[in-house]
C-alpha atoms as a PDB file:
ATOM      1  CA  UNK A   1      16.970 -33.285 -62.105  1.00  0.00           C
ATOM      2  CA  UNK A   2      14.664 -31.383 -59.426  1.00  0.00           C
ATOM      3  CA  UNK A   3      12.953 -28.389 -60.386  1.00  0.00           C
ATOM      4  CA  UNK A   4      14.179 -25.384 -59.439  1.00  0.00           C
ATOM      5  CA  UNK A   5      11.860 -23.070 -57.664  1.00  0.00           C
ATOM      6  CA  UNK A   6      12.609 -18.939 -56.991  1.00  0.00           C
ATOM      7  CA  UNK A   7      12.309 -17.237 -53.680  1.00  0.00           C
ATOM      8  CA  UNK A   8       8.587 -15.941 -54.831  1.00  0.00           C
ATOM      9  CA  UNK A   9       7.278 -19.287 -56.142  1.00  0.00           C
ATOM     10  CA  UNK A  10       8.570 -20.359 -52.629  1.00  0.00           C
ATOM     11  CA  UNK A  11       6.678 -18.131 -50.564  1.00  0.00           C
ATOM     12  CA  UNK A  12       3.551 -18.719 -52.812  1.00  0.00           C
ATOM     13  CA  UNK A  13       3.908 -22.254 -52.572  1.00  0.00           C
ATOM     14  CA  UNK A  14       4.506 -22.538 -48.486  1.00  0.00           C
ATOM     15  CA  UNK A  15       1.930 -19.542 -47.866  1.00  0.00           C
ATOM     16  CA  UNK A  16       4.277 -17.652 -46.214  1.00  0.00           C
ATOM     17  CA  UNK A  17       4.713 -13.937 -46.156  1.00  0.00           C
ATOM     18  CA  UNK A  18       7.720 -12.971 -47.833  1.00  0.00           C
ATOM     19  CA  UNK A  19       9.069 -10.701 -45.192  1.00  0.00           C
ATOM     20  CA  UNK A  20       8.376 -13.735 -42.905  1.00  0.00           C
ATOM     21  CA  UNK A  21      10.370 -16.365 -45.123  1.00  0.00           C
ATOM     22  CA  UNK A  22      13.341 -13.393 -45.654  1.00  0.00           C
ATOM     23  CA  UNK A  23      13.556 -13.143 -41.564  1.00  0.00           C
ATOM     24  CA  UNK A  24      13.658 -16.980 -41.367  1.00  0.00           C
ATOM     25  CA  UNK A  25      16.265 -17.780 -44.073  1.00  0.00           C
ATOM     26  CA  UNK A  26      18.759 -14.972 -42.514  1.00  0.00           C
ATOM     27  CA  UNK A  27      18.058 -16.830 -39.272  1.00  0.00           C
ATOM     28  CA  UNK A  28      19.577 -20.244 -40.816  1.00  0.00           C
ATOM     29  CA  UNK A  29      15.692 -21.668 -41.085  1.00  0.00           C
ATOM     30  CA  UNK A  30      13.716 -22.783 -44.266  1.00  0.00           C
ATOM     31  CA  UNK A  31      14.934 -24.738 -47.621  1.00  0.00           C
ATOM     32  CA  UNK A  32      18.417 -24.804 -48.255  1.00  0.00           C
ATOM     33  CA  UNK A  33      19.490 -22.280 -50.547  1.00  0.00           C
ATOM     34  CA  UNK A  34      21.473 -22.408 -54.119  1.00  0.00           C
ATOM     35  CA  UNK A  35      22.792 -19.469 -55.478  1.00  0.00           C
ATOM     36  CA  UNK A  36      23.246 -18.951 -59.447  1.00  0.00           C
ATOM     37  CA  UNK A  37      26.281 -18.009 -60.959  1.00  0.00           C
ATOM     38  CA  UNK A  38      24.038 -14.839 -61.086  1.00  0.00           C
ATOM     39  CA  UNK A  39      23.956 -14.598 -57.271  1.00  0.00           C
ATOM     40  CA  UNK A  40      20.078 -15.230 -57.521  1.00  0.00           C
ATOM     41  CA  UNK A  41      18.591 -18.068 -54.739  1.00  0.00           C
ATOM     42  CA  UNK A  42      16.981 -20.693 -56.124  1.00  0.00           C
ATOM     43  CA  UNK A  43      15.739 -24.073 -53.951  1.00  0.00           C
ATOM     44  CA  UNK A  44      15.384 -27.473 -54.801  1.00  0.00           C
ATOM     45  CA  UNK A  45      11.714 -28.192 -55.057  1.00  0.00           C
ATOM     46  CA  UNK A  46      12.420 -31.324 -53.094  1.00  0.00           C
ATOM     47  CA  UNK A  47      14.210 -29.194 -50.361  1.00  0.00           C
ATOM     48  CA  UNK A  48      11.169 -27.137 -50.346  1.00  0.00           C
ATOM     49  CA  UNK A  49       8.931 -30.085 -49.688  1.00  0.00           C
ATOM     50  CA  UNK A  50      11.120 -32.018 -47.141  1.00  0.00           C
ATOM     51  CA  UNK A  51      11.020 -28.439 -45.165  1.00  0.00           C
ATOM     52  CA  UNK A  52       7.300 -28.266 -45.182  1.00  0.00           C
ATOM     53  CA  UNK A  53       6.688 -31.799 -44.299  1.00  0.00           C
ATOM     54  CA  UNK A  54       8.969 -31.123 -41.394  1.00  0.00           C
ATOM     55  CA  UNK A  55       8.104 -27.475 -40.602  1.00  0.00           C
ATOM     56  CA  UNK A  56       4.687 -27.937 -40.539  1.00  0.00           C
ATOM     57  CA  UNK A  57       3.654 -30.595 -38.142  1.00  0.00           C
ATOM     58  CA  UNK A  58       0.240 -32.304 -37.281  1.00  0.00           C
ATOM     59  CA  UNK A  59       1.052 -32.066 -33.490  1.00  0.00           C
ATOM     60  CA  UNK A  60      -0.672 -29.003 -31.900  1.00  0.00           C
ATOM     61  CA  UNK A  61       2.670 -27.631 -29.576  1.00  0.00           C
ATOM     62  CA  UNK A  62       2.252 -27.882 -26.401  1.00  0.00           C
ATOM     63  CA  UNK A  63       1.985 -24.678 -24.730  1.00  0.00           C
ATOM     64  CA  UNK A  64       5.271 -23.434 -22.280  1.00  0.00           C
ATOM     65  CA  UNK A  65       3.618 -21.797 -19.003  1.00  0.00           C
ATOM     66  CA  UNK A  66       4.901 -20.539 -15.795  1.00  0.00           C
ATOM     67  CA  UNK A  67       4.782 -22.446 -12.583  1.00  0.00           C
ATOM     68  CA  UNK A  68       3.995 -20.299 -10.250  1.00  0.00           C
ATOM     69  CA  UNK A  69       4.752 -21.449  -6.437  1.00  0.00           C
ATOM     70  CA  UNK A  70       2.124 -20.361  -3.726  1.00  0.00           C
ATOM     71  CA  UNK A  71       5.407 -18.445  -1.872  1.00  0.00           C
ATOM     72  CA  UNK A  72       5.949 -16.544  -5.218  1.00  0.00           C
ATOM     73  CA  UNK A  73       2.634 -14.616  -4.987  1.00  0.00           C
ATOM     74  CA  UNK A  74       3.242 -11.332  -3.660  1.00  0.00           C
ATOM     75  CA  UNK A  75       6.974 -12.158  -2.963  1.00  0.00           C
ATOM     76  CA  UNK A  76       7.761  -9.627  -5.697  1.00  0.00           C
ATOM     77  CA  UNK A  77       7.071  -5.973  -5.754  1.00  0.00           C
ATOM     78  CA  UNK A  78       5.350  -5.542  -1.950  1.00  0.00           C
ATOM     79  CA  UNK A  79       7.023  -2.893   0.031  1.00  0.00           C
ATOM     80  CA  UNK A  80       7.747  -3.092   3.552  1.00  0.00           C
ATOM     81  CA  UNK A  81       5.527  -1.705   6.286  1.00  0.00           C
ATOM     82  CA  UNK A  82       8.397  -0.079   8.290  1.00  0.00           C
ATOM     83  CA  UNK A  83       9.254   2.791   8.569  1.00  0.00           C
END
């Protein structure tokens, strides 16, 4: 049987702010979540580990930036001479 791990060993254990990891799991990210007949969360310890092995990648990302076209410079925002 897997260990079960609490929200705060979670965060301790991943590094991650717990205001951070609260945002993410209300977002559908992070470990999957168990509740007790309590209605505490607990996660699988190998949930939590499959999670970081996948959240946490080796690949720098590659940065998203805008392509700007020689046309779009000054195409925006320049007012018309006439009057």
């Amino acid at each position: 049987m897997d260990k079960m791990m609490t929200f705060i060993e979670v965060c301790k254990v991943t590094g991650i702010n717990r205001h951070t990891m609260q945002k993410w799991l209300s977002e559908g990210q992070g470990p999957k979540i168990l509740w007790t007949p309590q209605g505490r969360r607990r996660f699988r310890e190998s949930d939590v580990i499959t999670w970081i092995a996948n959240f946490f990648s080796e690949e720098k990302p590659k940065r998203q930036t805008a392509k700007v076209q020689p046309n779009d410079i000054g195409a925006q925002g320049t007012k018309s001479s006439k009057n």
